[in-house]
N, C-alpha and C. Protein backbone atom coordinates (compact mmCIF):
# COMPACT_ATOMS: atom_id res chain seq x y z
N UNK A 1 8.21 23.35 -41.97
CA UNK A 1 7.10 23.77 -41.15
C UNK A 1 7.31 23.20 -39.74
N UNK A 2 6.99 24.13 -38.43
CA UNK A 2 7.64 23.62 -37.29
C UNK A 2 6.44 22.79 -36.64
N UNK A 3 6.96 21.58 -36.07
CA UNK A 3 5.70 20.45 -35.82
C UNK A 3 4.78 20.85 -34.26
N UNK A 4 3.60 20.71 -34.15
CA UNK A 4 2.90 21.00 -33.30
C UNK A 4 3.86 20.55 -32.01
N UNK A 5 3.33 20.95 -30.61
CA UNK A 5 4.25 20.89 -29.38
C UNK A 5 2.91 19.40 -29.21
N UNK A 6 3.65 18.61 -28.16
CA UNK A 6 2.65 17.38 -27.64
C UNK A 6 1.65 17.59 -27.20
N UNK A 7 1.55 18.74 -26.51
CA UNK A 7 0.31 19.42 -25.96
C UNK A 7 -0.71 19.71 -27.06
N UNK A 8 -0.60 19.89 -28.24
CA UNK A 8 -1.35 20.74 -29.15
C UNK A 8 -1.81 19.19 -29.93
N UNK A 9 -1.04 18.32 -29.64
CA UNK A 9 -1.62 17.12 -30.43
C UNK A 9 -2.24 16.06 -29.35
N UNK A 10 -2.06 16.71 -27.97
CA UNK A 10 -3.14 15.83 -27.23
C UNK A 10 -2.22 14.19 -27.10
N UNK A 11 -0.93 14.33 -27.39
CA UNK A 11 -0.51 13.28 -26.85
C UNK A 11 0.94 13.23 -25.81
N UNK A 12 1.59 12.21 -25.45
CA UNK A 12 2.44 12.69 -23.88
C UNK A 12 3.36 13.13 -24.31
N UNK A 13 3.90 13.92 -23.24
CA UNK A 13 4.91 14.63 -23.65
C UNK A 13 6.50 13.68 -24.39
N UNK A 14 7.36 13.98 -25.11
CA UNK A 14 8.24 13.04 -25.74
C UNK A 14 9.12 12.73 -24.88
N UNK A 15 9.20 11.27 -24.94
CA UNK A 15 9.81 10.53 -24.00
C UNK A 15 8.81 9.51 -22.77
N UNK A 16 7.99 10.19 -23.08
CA UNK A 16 6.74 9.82 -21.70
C UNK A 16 6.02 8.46 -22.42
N UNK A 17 5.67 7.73 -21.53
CA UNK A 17 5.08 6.48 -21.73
C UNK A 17 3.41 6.72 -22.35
N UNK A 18 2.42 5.92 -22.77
CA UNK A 18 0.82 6.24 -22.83
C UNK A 18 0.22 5.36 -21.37
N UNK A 19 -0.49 6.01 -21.19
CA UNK A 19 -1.10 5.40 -19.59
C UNK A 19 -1.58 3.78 -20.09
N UNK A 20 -1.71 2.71 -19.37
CA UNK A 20 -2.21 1.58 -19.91
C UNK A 20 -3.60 1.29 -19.82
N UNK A 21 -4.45 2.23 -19.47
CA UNK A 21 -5.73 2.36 -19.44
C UNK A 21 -6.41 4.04 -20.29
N UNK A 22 -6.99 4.29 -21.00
CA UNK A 22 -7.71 5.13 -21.38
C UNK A 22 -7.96 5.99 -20.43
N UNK A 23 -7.34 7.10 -20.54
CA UNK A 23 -8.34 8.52 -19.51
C UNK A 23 -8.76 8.85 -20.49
N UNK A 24 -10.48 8.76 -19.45
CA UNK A 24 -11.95 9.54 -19.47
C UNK A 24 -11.38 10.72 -19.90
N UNK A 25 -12.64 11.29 -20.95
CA UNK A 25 -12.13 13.00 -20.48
C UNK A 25 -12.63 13.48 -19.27
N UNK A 26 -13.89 12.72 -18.13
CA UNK A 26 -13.48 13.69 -17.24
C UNK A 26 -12.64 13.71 -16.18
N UNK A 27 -11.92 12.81 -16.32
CA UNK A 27 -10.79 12.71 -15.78
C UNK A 27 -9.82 13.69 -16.13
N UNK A 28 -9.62 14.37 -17.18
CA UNK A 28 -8.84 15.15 -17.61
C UNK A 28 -8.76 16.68 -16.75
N UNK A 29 -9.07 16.80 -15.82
CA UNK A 29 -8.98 17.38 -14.70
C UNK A 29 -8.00 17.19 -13.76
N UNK A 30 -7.55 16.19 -12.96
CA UNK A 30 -7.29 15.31 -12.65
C UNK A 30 -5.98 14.56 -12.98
N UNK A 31 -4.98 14.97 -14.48
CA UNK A 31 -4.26 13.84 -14.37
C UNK A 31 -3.16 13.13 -13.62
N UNK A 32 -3.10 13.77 -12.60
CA UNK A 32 -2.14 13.16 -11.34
C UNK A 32 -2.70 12.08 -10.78
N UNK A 33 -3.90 12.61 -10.23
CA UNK A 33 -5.05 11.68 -9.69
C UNK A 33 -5.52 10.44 -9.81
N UNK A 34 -5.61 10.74 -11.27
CA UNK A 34 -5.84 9.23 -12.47
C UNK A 34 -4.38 8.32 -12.68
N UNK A 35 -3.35 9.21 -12.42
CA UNK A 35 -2.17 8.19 -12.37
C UNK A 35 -1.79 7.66 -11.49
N UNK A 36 -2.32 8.57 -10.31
CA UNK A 36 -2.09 7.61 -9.33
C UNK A 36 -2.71 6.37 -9.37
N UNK A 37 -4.16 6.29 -9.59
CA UNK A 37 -5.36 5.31 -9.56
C UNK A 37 -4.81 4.41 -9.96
N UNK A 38 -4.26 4.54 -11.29
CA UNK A 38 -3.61 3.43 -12.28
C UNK A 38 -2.38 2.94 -11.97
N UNK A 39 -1.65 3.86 -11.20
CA UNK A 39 -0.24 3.16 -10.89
C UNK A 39 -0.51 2.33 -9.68
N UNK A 40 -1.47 2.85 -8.51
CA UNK A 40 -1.96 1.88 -7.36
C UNK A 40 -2.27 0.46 -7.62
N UNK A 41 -3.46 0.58 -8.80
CA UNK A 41 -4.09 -0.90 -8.98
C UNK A 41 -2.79 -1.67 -9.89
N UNK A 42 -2.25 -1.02 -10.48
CA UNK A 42 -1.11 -1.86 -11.32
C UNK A 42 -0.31 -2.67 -10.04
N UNK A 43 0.30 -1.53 -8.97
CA UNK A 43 1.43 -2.08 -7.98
C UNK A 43 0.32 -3.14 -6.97
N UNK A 44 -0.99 -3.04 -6.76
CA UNK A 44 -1.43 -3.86 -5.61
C UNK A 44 -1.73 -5.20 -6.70
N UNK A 45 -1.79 -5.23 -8.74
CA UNK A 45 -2.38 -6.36 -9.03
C UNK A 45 -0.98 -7.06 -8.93
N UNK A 46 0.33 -6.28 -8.83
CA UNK A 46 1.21 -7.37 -9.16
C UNK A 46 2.15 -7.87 -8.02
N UNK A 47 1.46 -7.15 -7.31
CA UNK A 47 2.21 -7.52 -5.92
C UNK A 47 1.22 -8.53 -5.35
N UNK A 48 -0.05 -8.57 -5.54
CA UNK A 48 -0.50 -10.07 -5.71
C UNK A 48 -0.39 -11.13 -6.57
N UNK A 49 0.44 -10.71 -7.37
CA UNK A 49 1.01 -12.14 -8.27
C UNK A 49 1.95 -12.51 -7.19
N UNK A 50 3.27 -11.42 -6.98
CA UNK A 50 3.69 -12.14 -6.46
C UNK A 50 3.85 -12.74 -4.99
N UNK A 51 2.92 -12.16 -4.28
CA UNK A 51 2.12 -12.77 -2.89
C UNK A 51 1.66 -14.05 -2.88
N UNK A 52 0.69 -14.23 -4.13
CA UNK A 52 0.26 -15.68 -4.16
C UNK A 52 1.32 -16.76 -3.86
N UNK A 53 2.41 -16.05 -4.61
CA UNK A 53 3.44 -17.59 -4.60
C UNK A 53 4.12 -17.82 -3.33
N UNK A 54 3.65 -16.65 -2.55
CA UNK A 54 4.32 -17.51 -1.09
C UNK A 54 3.12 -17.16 -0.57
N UNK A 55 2.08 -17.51 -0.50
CA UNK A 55 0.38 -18.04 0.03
C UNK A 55 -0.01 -16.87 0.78
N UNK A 56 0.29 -15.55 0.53
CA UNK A 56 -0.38 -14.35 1.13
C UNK A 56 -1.47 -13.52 0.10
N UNK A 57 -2.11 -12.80 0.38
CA UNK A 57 -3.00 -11.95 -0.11
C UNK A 57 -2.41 -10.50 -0.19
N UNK A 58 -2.59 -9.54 -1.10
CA UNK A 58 -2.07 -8.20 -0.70
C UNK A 58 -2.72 -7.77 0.79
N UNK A 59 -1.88 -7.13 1.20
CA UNK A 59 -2.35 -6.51 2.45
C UNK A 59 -1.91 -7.21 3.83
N UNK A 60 -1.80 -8.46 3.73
CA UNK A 60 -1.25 -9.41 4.64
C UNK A 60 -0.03 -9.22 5.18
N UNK A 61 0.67 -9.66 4.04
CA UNK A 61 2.42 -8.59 4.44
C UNK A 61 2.26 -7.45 5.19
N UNK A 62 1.72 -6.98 5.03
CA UNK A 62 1.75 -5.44 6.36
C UNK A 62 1.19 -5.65 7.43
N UNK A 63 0.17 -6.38 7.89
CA UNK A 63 -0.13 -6.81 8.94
C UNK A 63 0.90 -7.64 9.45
N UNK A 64 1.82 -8.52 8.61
CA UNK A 64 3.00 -9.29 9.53
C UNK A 64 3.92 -8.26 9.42
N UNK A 65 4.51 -7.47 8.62
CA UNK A 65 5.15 -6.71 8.66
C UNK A 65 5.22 -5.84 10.77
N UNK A 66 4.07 -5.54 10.76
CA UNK A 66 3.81 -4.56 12.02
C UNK A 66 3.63 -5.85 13.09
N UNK A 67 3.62 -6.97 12.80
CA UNK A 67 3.78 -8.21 14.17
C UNK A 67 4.93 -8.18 14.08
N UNK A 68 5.82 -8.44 13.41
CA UNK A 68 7.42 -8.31 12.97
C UNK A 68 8.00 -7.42 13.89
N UNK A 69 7.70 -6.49 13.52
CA UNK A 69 8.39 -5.31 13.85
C UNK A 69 7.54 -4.50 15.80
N UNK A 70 6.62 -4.74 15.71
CA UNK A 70 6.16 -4.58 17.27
C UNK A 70 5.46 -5.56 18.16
N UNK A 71 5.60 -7.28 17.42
CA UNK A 71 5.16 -7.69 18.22
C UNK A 71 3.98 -8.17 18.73
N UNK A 72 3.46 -8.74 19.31
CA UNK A 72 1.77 -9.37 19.58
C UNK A 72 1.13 -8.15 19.86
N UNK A 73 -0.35 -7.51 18.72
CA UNK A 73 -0.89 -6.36 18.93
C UNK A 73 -2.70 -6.63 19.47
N UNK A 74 -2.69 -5.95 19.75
CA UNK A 74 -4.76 -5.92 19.83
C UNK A 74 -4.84 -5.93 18.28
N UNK A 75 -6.22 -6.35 18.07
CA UNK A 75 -6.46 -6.47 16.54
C UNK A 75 -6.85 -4.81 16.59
N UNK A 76 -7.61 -4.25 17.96
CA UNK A 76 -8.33 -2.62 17.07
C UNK A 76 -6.78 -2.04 17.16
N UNK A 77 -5.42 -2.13 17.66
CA UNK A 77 -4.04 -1.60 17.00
C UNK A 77 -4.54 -1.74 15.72
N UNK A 78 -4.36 -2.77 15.16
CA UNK A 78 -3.84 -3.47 13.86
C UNK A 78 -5.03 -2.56 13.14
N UNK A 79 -6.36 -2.36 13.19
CA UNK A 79 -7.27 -1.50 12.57
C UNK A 79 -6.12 -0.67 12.24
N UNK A 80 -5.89 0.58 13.02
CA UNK A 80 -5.85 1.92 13.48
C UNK A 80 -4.60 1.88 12.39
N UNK A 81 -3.15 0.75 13.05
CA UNK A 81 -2.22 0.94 12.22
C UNK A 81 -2.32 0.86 10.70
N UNK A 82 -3.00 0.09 10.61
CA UNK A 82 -3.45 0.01 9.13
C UNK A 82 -4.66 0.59 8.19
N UNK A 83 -5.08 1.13 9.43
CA UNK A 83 -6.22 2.32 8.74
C UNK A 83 -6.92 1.34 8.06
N UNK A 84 -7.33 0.13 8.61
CA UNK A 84 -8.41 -0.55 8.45
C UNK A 84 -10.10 -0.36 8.54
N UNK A 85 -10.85 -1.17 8.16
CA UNK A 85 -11.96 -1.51 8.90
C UNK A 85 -11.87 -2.48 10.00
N UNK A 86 -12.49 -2.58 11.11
CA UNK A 86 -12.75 -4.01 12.30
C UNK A 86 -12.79 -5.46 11.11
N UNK A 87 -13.84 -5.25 10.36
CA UNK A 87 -14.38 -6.62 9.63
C UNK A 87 -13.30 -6.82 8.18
N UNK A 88 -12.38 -5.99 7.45
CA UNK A 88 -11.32 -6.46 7.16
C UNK A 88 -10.31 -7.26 8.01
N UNK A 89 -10.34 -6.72 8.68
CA UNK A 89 -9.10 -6.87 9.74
C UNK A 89 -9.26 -8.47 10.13
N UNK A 90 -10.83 -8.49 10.69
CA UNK A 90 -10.77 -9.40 11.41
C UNK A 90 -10.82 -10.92 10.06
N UNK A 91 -11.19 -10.61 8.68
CA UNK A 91 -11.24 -11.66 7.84
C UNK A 91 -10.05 -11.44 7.50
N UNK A 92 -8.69 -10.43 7.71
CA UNK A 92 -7.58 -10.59 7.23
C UNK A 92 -6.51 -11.58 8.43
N UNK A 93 -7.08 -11.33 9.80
CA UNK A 93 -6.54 -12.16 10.74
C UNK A 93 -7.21 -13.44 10.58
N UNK A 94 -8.01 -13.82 10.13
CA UNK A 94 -8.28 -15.25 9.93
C UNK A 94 -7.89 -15.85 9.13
N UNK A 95 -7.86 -15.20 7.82
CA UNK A 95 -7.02 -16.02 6.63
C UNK A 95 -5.28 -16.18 7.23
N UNK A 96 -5.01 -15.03 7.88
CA UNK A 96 -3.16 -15.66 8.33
C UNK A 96 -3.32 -16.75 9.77
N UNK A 97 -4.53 -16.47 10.29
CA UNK A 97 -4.54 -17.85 11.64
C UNK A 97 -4.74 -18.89 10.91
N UNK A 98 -5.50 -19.31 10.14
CA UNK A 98 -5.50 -20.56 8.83
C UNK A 98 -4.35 -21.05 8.45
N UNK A 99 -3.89 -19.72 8.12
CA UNK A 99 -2.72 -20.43 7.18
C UNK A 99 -1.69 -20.84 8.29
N UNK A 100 -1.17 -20.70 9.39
CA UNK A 100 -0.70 -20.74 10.37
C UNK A 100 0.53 -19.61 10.58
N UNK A 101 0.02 -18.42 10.09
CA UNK A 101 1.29 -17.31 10.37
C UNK A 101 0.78 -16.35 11.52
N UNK A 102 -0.31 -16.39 12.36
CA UNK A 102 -0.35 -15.96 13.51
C UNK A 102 -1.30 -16.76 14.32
N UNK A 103 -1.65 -16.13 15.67
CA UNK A 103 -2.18 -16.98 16.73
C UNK A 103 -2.90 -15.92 17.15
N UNK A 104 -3.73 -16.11 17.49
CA UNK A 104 -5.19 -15.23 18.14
C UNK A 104 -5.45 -15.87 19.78
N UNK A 105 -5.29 -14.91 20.69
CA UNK A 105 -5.78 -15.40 22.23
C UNK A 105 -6.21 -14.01 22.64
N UNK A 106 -6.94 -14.63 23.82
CA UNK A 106 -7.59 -13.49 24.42
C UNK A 106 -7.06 -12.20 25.58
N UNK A 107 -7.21 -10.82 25.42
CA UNK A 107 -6.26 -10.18 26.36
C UNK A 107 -6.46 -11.03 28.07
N UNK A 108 -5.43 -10.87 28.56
CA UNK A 108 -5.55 -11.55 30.32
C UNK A 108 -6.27 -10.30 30.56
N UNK A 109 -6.56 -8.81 30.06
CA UNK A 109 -7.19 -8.01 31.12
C UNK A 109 -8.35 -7.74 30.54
N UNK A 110 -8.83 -7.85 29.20
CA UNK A 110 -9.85 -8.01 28.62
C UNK A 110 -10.75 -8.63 27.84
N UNK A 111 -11.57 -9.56 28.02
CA UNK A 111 -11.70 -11.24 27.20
C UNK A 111 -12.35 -10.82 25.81
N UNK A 112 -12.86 -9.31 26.09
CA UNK A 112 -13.59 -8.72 24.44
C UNK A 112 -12.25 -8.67 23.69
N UNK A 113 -11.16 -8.34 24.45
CA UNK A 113 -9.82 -8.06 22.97
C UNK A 113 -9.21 -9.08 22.65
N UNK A 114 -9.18 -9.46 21.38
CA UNK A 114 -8.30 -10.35 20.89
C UNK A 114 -6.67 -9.37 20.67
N UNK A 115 -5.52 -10.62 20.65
CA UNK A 115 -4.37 -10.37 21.02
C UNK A 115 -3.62 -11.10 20.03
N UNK A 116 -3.14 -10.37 18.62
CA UNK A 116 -2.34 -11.09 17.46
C UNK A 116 -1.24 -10.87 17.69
N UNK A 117 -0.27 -12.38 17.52
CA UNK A 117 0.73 -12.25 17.96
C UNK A 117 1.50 -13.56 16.57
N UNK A 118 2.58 -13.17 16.19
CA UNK A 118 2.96 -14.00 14.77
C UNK A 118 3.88 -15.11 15.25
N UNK A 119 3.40 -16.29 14.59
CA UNK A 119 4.18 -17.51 15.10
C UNK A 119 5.46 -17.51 14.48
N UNK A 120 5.79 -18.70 15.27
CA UNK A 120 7.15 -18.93 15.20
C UNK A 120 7.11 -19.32 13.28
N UNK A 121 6.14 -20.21 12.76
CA UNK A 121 6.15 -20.50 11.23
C UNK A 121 6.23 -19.38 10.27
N UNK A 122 5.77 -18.06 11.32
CA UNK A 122 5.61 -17.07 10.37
C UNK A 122 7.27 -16.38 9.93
N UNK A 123 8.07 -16.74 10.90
CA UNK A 123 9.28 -16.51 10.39
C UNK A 123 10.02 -16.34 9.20
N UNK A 124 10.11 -17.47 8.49
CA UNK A 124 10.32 -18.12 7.53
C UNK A 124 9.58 -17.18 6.58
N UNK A 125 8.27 -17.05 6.49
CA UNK A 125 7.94 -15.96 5.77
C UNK A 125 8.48 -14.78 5.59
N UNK A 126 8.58 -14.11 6.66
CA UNK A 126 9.27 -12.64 6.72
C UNK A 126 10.30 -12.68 5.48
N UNK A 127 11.30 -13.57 5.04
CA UNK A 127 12.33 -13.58 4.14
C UNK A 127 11.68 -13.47 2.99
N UNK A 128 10.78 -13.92 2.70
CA UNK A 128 10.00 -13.90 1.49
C UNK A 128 9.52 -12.86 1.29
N UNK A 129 8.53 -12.52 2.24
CA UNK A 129 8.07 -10.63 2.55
C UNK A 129 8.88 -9.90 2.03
N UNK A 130 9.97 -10.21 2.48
CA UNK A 130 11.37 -9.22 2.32
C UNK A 130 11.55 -8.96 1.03
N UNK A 131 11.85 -10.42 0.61
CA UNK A 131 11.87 -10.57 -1.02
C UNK A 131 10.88 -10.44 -2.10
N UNK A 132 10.06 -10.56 -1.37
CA UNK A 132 9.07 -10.15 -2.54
C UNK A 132 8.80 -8.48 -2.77
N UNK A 133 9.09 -8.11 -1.40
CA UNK A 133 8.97 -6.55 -1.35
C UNK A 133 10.19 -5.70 -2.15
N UNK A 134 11.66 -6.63 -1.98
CA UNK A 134 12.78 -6.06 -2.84
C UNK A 134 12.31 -5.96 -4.21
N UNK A 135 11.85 -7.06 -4.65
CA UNK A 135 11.09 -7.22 -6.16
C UNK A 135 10.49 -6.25 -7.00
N UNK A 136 9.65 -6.36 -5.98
CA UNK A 136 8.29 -4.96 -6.44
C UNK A 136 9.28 -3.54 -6.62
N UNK A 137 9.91 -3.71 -5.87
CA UNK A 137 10.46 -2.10 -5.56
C UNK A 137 11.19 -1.93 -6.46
N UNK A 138 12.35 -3.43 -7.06
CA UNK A 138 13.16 -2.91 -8.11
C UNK A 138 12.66 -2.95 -9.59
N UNK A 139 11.34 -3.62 -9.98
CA UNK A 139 10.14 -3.91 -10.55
C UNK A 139 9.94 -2.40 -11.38
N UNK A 140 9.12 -2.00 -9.97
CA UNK A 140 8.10 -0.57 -9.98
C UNK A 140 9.02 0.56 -10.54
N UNK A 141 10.57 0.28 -9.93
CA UNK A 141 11.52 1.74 -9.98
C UNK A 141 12.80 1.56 -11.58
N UNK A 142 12.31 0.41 -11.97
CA UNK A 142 13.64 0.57 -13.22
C UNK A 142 13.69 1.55 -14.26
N UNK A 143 14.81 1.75 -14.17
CA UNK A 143 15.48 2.80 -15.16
C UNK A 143 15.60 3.58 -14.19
N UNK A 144 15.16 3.76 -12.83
CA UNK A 144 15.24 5.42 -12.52
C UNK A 144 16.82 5.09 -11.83
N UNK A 145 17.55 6.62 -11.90
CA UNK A 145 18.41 6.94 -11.08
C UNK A 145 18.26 7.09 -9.74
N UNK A 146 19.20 6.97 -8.83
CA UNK A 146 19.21 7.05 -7.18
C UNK A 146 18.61 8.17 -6.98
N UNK A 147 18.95 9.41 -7.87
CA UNK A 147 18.38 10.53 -7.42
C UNK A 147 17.10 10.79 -7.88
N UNK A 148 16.56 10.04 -9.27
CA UNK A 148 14.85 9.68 -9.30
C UNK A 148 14.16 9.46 -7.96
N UNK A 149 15.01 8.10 -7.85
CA UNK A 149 13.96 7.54 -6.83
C UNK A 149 13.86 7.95 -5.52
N UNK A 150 14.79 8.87 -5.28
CA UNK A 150 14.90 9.55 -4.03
C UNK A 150 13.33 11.10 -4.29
N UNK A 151 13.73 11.29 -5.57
CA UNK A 151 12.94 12.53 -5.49
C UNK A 151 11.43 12.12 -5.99
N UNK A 152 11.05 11.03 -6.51
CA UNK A 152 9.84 10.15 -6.04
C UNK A 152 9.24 9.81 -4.85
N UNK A 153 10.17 9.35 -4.33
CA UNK A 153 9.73 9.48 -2.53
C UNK A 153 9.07 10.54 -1.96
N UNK A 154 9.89 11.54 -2.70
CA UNK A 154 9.72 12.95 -1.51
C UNK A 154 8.50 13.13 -2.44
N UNK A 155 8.55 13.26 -3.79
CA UNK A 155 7.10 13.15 -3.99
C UNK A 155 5.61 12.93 -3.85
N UNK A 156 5.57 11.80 -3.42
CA UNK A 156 5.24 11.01 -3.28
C UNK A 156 4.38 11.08 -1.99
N UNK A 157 5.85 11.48 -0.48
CA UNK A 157 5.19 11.65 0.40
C UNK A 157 4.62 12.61 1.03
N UNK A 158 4.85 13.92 -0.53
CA UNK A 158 4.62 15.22 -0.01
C UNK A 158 2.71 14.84 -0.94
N UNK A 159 2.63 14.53 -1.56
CA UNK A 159 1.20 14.03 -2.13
C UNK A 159 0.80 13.26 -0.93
N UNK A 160 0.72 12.48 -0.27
CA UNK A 160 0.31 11.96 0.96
C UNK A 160 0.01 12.39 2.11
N UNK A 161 0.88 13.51 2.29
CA UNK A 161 0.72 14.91 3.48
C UNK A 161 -0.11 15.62 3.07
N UNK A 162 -0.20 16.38 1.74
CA UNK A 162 -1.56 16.79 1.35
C UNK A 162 -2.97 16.20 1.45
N UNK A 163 -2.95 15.23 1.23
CA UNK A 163 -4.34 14.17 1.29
C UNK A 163 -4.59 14.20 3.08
N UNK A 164 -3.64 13.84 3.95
CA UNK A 164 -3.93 13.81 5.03
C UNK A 164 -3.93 15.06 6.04
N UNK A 165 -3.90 15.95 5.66
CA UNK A 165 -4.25 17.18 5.82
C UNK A 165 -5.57 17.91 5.04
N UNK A 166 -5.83 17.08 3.85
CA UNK A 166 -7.25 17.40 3.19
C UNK A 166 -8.41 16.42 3.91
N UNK A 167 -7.79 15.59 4.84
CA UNK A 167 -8.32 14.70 5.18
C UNK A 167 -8.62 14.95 6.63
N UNK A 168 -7.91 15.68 7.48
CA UNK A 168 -7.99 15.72 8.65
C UNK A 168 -8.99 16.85 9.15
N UNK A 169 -10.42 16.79 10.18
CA UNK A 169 -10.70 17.48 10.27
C UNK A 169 -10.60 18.68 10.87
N UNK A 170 -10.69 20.26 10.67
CA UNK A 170 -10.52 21.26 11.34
C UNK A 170 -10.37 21.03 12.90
N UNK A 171 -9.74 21.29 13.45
CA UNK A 171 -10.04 21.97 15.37
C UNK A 171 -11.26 22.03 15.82
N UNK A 172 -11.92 21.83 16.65
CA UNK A 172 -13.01 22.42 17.31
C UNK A 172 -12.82 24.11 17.52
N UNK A 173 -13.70 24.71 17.36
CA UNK A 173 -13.47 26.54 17.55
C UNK A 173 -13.57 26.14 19.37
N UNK A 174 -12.93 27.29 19.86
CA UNK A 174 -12.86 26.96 21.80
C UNK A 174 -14.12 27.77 21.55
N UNK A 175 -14.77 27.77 22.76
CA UNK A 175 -16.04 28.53 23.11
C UNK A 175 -15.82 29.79 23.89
């Protein structure tokens, strides 16, 4: 007798993993959606494991990441680049001025803008950043082939172009 297909028994297809959380049925609409959800909070809980151990928070790394890489910014940059809120931002620049991986002064042309700029201590970090980011990545991606993970990407960032295009609002009509 020929055995039901996975579909007909409501479970993943063969070979496929079970999600590590229960989908809702009404989620069952949705199941891209819901995997993403679940693969997000999985990659941001364990990329704060391993953040903790070199004294960052998720999200931190990318704010030094973009001092790194461009340098002393206005904090409303650092919003915008990071598609922040002001009041994240500004409790995420305080926890790294604490810890001593950046420095906060005021613009010379405007005393309302603050001006983040990453210290010299924060250096030393960046290697860790680095490494902790190699981690995750070879972590998140095992077993896949070069050409998986290449066509994950494109995946990935073609799901991201959609959202930000579902996201962006229409034109003004001209008058």
């Amino acid at each position: 007798m020929p055995r039901p297909s996975p579909e007909a028994e409501g479970t993943p297809e063969a070979g496929a993993q079970s999600p590590t959380v229960p989908v809702p049925g009404a989620a069952g609409s949705g199941p891209i959606s819901h995997a993403i959800f679940r693969l997000a909070r999985l990659h941001r809980m364990y990329a704060g494991q391993l953040l903790r151990r070199i004294g960052l928070h998720p999200g931190q790394e990318l704010v030094m990441m973009h001092l790194w890489e461009l340098g002393a910014q206005r904090q409303i940059d650092l919003v915008r680049l990071m598609d922040s809120d002001a009041a994240t931002m500004t409790r995420t620049v305080r926890r790294l001025e604490q810890a001593g991986f950046v420095r906060r002064r005021p613009s010379p042309t405007d005393k309302r803008v603050s001006i983040i700029e990453p210290t010299a201590a924060s250096q030393a970090l960046r290697q860790e950043v680095e490494r902790v980011w190699s981690q995750l990545e070879d972590i998140s991606t095992a077993g896949l082939s070069e050409a998986e993970r290449a066509e994950s990407l494109r995946t990935l960032e073609r799901l991201e172009q959609n959202l930000v295009r579902a996201a962006t609002p229409p034109p003004d009509p001209k008058p």
